[in-house]
N, C-alpha and C. Protein backbone atom coordinates (compact mmCIF):
# COMPACT_ATOMS: atom_id res chain seq x y z
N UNK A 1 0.83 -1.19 0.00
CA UNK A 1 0.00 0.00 0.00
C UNK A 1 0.87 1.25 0.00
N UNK A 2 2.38 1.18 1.13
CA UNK A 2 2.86 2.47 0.89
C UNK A 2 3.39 2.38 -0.44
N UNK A 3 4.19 1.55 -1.09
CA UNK A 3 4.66 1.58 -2.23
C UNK A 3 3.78 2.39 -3.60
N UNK A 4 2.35 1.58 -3.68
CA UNK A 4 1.45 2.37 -4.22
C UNK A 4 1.39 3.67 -4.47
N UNK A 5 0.90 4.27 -3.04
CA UNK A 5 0.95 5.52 -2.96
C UNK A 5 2.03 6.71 -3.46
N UNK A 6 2.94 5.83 -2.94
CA UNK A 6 4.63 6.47 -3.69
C UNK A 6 4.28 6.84 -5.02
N UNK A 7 3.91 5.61 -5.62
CA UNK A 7 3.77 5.44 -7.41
C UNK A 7 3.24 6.33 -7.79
N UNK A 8 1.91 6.32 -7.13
CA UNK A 8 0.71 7.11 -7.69
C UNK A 8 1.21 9.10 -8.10
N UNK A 9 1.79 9.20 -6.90
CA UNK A 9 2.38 10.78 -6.60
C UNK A 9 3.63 10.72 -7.45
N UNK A 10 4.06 9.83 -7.73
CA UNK A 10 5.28 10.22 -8.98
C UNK A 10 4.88 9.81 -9.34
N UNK A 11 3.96 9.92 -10.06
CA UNK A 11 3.09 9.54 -11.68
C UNK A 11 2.74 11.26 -11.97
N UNK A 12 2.00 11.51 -10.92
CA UNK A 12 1.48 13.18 -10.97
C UNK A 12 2.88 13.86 -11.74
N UNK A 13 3.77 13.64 -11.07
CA UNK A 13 4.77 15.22 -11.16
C UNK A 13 5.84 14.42 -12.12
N UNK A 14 5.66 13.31 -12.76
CA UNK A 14 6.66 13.05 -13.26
C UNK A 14 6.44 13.60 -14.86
N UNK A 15 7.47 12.98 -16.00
CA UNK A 15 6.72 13.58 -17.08
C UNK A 15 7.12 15.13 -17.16
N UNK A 16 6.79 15.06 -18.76
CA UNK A 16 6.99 16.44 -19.36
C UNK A 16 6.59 17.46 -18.33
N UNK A 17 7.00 18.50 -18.02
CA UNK A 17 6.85 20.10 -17.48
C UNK A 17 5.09 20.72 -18.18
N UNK A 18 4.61 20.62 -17.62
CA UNK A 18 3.06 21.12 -17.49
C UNK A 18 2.70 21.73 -16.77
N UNK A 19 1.57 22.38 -16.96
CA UNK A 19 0.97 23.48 -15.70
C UNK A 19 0.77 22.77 -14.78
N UNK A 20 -0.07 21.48 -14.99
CA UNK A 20 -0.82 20.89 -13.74
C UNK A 20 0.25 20.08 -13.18
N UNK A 21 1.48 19.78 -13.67
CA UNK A 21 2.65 19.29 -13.24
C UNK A 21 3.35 20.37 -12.16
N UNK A 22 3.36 21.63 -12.68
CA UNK A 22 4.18 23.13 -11.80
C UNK A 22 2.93 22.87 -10.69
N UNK A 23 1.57 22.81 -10.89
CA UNK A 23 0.61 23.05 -9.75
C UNK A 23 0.36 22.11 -8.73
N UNK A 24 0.99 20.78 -8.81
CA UNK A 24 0.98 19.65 -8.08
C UNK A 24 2.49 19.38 -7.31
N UNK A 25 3.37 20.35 -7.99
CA UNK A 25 4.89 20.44 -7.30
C UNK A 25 4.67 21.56 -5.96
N UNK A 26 4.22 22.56 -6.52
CA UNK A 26 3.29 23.29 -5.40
C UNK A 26 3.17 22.81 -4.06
N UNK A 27 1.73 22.09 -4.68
CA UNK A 27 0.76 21.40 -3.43
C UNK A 27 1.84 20.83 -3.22
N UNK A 28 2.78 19.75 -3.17
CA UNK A 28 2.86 18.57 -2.39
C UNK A 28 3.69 19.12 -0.87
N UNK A 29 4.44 20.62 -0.94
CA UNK A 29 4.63 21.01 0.55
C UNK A 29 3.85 21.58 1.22
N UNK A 30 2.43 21.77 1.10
CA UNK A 30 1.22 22.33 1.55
C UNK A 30 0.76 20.88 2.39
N UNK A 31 0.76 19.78 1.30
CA UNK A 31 0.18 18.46 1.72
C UNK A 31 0.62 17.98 2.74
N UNK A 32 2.04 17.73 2.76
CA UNK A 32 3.11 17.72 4.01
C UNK A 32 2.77 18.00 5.12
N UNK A 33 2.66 19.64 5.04
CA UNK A 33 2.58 19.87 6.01
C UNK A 33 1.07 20.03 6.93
N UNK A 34 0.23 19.94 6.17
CA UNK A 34 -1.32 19.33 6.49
C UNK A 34 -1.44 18.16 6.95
N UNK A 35 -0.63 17.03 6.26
CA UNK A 35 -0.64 16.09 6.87
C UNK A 35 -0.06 15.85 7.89
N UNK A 36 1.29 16.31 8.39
CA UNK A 36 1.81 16.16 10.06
C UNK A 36 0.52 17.14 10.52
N UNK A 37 0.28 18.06 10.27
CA UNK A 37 -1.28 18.66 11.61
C UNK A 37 -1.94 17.44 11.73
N UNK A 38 -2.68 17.20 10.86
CA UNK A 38 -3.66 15.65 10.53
C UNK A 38 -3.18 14.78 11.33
N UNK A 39 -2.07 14.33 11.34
CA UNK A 39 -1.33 13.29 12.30
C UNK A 39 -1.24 13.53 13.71
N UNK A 40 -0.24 14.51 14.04
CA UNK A 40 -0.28 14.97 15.06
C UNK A 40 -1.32 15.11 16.25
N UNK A 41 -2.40 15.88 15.10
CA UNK A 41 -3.79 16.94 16.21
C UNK A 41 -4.60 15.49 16.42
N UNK A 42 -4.74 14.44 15.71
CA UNK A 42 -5.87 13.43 15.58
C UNK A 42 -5.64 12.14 14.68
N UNK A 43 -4.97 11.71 14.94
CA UNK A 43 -4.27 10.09 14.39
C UNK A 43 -4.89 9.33 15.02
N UNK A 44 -5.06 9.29 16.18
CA UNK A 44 -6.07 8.16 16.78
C UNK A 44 -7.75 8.82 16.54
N UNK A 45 -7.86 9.57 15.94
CA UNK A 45 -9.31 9.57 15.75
C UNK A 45 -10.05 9.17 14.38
N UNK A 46 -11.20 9.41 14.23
CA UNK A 46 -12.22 8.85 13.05
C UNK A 46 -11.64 9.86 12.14
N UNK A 47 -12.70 9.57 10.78
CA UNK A 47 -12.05 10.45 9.77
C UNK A 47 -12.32 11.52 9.79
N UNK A 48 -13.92 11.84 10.55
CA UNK A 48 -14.65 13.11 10.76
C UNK A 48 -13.62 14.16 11.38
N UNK A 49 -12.90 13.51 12.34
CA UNK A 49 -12.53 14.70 13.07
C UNK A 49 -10.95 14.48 12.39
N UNK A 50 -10.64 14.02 11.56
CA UNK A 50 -8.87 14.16 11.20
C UNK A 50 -9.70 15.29 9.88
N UNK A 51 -10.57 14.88 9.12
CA UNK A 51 -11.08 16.20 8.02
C UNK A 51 -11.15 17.41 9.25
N UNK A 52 -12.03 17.10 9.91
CA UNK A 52 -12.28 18.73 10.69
C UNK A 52 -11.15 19.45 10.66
N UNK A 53 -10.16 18.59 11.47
CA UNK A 53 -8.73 19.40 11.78
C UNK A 53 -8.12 20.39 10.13
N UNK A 54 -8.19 19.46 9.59
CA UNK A 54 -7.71 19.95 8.12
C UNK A 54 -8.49 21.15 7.62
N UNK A 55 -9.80 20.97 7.90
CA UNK A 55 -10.76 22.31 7.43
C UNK A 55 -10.54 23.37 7.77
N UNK A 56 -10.42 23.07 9.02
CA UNK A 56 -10.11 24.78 10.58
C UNK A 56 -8.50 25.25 10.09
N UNK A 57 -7.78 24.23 9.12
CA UNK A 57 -6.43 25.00 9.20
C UNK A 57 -6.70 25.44 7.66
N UNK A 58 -7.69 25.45 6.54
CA UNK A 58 -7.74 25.89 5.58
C UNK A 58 -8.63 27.22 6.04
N UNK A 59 -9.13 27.20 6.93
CA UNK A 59 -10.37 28.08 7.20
C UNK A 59 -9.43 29.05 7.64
N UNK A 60 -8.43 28.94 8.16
CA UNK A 60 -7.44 29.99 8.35
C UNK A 60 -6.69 30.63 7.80
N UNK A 61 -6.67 29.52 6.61
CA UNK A 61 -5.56 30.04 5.38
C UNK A 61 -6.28 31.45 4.69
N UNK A 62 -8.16 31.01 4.82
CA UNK A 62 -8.79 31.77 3.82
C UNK A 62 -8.99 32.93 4.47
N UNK A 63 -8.73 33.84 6.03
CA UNK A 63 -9.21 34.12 6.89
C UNK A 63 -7.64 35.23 6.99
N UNK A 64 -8.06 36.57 6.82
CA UNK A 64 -6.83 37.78 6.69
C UNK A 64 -6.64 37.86 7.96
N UNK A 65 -6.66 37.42 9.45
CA UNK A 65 -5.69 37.37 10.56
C UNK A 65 -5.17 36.32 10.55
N UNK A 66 -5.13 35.07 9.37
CA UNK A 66 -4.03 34.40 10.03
C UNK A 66 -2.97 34.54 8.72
N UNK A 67 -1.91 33.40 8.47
CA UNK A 67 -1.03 33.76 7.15
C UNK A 67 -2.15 32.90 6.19
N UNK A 68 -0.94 33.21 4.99
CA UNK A 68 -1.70 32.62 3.97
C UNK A 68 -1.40 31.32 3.05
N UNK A 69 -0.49 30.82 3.83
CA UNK A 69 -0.26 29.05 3.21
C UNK A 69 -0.53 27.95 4.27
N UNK A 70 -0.79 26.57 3.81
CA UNK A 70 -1.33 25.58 5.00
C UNK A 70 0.40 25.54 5.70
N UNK A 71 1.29 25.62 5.07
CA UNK A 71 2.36 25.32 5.95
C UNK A 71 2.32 27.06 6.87
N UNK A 72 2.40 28.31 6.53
CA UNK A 72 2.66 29.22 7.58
C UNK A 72 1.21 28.84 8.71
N UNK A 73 0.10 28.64 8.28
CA UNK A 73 -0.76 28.36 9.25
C UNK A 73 -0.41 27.30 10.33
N UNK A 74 -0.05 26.33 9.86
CA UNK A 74 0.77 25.09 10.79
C UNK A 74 1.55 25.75 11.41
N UNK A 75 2.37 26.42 10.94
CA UNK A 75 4.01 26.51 11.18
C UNK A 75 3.41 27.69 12.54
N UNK A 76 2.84 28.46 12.74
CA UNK A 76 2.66 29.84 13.23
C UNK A 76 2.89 29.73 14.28
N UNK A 77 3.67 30.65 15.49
CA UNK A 77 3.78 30.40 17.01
C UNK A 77 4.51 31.85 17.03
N UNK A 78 5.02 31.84 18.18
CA UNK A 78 6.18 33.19 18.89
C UNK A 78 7.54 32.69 18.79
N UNK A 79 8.17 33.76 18.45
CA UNK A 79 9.51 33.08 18.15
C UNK A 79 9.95 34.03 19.34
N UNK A 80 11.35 33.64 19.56
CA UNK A 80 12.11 34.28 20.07
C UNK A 80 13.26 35.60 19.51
N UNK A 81 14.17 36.40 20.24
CA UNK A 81 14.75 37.56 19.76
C UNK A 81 15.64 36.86 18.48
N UNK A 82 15.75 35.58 18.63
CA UNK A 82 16.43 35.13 17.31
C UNK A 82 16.25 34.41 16.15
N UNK A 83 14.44 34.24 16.47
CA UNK A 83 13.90 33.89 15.34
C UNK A 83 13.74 32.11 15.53
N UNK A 84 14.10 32.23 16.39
CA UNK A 84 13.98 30.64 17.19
C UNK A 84 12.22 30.48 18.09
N UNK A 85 11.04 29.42 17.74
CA UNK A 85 10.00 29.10 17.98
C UNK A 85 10.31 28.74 19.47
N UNK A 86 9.75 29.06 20.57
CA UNK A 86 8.99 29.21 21.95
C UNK A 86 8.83 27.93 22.15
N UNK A 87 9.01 27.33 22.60
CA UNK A 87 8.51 25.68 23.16
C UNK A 87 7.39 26.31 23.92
N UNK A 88 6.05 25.28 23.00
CA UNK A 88 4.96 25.48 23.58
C UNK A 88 4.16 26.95 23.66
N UNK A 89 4.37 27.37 22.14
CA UNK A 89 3.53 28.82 22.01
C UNK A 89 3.41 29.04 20.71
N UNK A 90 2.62 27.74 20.06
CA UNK A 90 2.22 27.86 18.82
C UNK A 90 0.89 27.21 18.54
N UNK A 91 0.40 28.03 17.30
CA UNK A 91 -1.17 27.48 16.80
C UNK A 91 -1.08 25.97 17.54
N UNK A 92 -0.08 25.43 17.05
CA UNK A 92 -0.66 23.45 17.14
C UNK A 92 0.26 23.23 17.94
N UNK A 93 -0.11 22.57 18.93
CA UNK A 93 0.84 22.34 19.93
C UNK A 93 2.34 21.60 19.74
N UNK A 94 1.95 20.57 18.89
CA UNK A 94 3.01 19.77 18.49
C UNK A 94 4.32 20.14 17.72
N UNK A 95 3.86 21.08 16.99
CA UNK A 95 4.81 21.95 16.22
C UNK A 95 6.13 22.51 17.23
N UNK A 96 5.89 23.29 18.22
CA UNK A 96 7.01 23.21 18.81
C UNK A 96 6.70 22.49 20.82
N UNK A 97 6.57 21.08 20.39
CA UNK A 97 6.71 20.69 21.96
C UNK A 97 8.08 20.12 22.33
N UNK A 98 9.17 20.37 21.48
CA UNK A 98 10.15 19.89 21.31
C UNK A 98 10.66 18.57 20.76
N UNK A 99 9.66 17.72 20.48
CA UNK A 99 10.15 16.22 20.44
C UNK A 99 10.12 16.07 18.59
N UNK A 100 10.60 15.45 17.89
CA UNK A 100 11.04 15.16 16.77
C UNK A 100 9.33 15.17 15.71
N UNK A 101 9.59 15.57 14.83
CA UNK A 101 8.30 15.46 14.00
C UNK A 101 8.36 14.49 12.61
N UNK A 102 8.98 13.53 13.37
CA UNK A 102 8.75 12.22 12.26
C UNK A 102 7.72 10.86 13.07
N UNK A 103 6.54 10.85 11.99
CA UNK A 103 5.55 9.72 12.22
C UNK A 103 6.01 8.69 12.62
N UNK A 104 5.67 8.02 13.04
CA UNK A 104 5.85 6.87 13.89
C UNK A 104 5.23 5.95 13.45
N UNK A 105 4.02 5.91 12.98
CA UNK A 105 2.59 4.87 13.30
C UNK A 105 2.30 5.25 11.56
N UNK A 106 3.49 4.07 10.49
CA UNK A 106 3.37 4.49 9.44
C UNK A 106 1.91 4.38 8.63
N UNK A 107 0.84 3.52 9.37
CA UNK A 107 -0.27 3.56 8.88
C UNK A 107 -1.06 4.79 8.80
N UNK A 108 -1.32 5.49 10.19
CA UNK A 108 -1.87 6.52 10.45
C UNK A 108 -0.83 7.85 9.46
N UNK A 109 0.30 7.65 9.23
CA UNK A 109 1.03 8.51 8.42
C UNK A 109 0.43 8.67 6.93
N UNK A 110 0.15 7.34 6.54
CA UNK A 110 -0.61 7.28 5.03
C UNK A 110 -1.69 7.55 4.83
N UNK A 111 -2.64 7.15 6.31
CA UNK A 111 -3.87 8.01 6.17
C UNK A 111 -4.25 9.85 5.68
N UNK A 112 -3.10 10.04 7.23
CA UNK A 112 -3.27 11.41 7.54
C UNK A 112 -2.97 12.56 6.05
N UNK A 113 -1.53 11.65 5.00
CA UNK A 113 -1.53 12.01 3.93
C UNK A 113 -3.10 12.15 2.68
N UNK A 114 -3.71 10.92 3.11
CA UNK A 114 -4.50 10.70 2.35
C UNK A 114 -5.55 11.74 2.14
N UNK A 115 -5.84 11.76 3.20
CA UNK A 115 -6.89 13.21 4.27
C UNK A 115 -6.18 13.95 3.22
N UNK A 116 -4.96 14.56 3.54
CA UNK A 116 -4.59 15.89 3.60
C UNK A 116 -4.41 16.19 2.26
N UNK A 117 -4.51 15.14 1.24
CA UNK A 117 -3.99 15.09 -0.50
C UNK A 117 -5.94 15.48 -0.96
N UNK A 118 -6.73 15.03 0.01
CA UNK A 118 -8.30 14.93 -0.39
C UNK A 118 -8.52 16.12 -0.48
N UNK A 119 -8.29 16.96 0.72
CA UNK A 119 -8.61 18.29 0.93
C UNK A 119 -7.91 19.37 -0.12
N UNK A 120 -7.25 19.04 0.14
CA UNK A 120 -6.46 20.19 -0.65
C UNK A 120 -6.21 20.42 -2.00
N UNK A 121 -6.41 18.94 -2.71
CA UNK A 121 -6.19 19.00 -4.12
C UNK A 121 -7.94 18.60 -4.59
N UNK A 122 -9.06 18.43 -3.99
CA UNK A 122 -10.04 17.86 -4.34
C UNK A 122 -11.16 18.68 -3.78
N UNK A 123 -10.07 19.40 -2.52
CA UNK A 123 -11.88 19.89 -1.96
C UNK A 123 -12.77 19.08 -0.39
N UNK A 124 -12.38 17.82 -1.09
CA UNK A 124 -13.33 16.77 -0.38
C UNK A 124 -13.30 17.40 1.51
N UNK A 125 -14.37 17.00 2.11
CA UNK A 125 -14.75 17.70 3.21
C UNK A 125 -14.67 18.95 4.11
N UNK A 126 -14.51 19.79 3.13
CA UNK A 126 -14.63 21.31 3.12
C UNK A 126 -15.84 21.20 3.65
N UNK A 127 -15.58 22.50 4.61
CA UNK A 127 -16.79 22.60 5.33
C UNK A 127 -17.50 21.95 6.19
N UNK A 128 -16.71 20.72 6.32
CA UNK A 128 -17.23 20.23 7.82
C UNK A 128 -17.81 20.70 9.22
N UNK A 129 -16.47 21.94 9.50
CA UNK A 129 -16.25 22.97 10.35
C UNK A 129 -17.15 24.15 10.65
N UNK A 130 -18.11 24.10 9.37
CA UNK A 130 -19.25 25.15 9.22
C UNK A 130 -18.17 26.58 9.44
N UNK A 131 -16.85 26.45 9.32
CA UNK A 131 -16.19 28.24 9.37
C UNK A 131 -14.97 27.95 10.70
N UNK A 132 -15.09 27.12 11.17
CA UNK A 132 -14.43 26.95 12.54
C UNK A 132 -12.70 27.10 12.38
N UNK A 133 -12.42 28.27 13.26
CA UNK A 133 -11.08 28.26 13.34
C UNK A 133 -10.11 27.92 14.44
N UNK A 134 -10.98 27.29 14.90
CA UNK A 134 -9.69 26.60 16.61
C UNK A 134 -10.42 25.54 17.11
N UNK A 135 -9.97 24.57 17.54
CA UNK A 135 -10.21 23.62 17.94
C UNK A 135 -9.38 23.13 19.25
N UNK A 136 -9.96 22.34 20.28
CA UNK A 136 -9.06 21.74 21.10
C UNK A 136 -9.59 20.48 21.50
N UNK A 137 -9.02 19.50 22.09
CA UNK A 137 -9.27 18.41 22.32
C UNK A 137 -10.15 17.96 23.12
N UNK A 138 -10.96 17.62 23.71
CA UNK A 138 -12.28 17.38 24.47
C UNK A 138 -11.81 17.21 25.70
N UNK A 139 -10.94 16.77 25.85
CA UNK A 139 -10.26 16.90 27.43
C UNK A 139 -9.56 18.45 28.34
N UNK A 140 -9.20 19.26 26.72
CA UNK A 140 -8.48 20.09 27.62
C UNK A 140 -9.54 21.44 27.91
N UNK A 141 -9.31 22.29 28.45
CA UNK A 141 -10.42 23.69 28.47
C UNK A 141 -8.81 25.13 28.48
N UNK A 142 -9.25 25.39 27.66
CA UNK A 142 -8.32 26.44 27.23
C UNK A 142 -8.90 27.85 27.36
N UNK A 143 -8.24 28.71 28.13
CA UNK A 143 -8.75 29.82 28.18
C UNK A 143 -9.66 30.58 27.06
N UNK A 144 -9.00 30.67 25.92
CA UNK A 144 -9.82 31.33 25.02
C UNK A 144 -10.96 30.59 24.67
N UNK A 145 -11.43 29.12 24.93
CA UNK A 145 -13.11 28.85 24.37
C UNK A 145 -13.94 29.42 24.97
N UNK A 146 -14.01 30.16 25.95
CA UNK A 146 -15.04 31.21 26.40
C UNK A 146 -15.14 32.61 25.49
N UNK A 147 -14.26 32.67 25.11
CA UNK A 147 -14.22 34.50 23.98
C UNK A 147 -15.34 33.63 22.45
N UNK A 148 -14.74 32.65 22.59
CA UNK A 148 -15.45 31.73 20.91
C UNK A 148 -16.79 31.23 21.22
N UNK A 149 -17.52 31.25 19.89
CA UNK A 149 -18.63 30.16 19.70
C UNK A 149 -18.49 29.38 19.50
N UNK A 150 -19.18 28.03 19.88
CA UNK A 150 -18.81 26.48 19.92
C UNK A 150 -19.82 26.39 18.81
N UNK A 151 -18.97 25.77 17.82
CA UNK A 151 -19.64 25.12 16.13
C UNK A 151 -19.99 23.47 17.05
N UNK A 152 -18.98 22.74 17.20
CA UNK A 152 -19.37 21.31 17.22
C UNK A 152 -18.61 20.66 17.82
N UNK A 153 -18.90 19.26 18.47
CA UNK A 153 -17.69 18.28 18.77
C UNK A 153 -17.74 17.40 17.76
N UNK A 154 -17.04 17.35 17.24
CA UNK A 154 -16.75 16.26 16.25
C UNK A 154 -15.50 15.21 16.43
N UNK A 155 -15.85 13.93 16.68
CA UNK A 155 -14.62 12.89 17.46
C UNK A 155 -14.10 13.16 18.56
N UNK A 156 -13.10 13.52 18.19
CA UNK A 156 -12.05 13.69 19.85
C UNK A 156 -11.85 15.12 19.93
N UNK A 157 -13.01 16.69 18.86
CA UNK A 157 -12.15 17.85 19.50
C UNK A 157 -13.21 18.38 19.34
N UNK A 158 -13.40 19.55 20.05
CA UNK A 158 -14.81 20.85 20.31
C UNK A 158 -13.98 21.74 18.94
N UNK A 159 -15.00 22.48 17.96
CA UNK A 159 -14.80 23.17 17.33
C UNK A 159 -15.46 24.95 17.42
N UNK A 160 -14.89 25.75 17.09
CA UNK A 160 -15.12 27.33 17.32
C UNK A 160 -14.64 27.96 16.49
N UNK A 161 -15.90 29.23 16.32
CA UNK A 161 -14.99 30.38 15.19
C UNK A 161 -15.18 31.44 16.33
N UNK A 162 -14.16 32.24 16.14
CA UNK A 162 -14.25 33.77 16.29
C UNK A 162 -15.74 35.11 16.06
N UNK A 163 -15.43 35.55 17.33
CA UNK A 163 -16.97 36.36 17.30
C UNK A 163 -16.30 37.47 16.69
């Protein structure tokens, strides 16, 4: 199955120089990095809530307070005076909790790709989120879900947009 998948994605970009060839060289570091969120935020969950996650970080992309690519949206936190990321003061927690950001659980890795190749190059479950731009996990209570409206729980996370 991973082999497959390999194939399939150098099939896309391989081949003569084409538009939809330049536009799929593009995506595939957008996908990347959608897919470690995907992994990260919700690997042990259903598909509902690994799409949600993916929606709320496009919903941000589309949304003029946050940046404007799925990787600066991922990537986003406080850096320090040297341009060095804050342990533990970014959009997604995982991004900087210090520990290494290579998958582990190569199944859930191919999923989370899968998700993240659906969304982004297809569309597919846009709008899940009904607009939702933050999410947190059903266990934790984070100061700011009181400033937000609660859209939904979907799997393992409460969803919210901005009033």
């Amino acid at each position: 199955m991973k082999q497959y998948i390999a194939a399939v994605m150098l099939i896309f970009v391989s081949g003569p120089a084409t538009a939809q060839n330049f536009e799929l060289e593009k995506l595939f570091p957008q996908v990347q990095c959608m897919a470690l969120n995907v992994y990260y935020e919700a690997r042990g969950s259903n598909l509902a809530d690994k799409a949600a996650v993916a929606d709320v970080v496009l919903n941000r992309v589309n949304d003029s307070r946050y940046p404007d690519t799925v990787c600066e949206v991922v990537k986003q936190g406080r850096k320090d005076s040297a341009g060095n990321m804050i342990r533990n003061q970014c959009q997604f927690s995982w991004y900087c909790d210090g520990k290494a950001d290579n998958p582990k659980d190569q199944d859930a890795w191919i999923g989370a790709q899968h998700t993240a190749w659906k969304i982004l190059k297809w569309g597919e479950f846009r709008g899940i989120t009904e607009g939702a731009t933050h999410y947190h996990a059903t266990y934790a209570k984070p100061f700011w879900s009181k400033k937000l409206n609660r859209i939904a729980r979907i799997g393992a996370h409460i969803f919210y947009w901005e009033k």
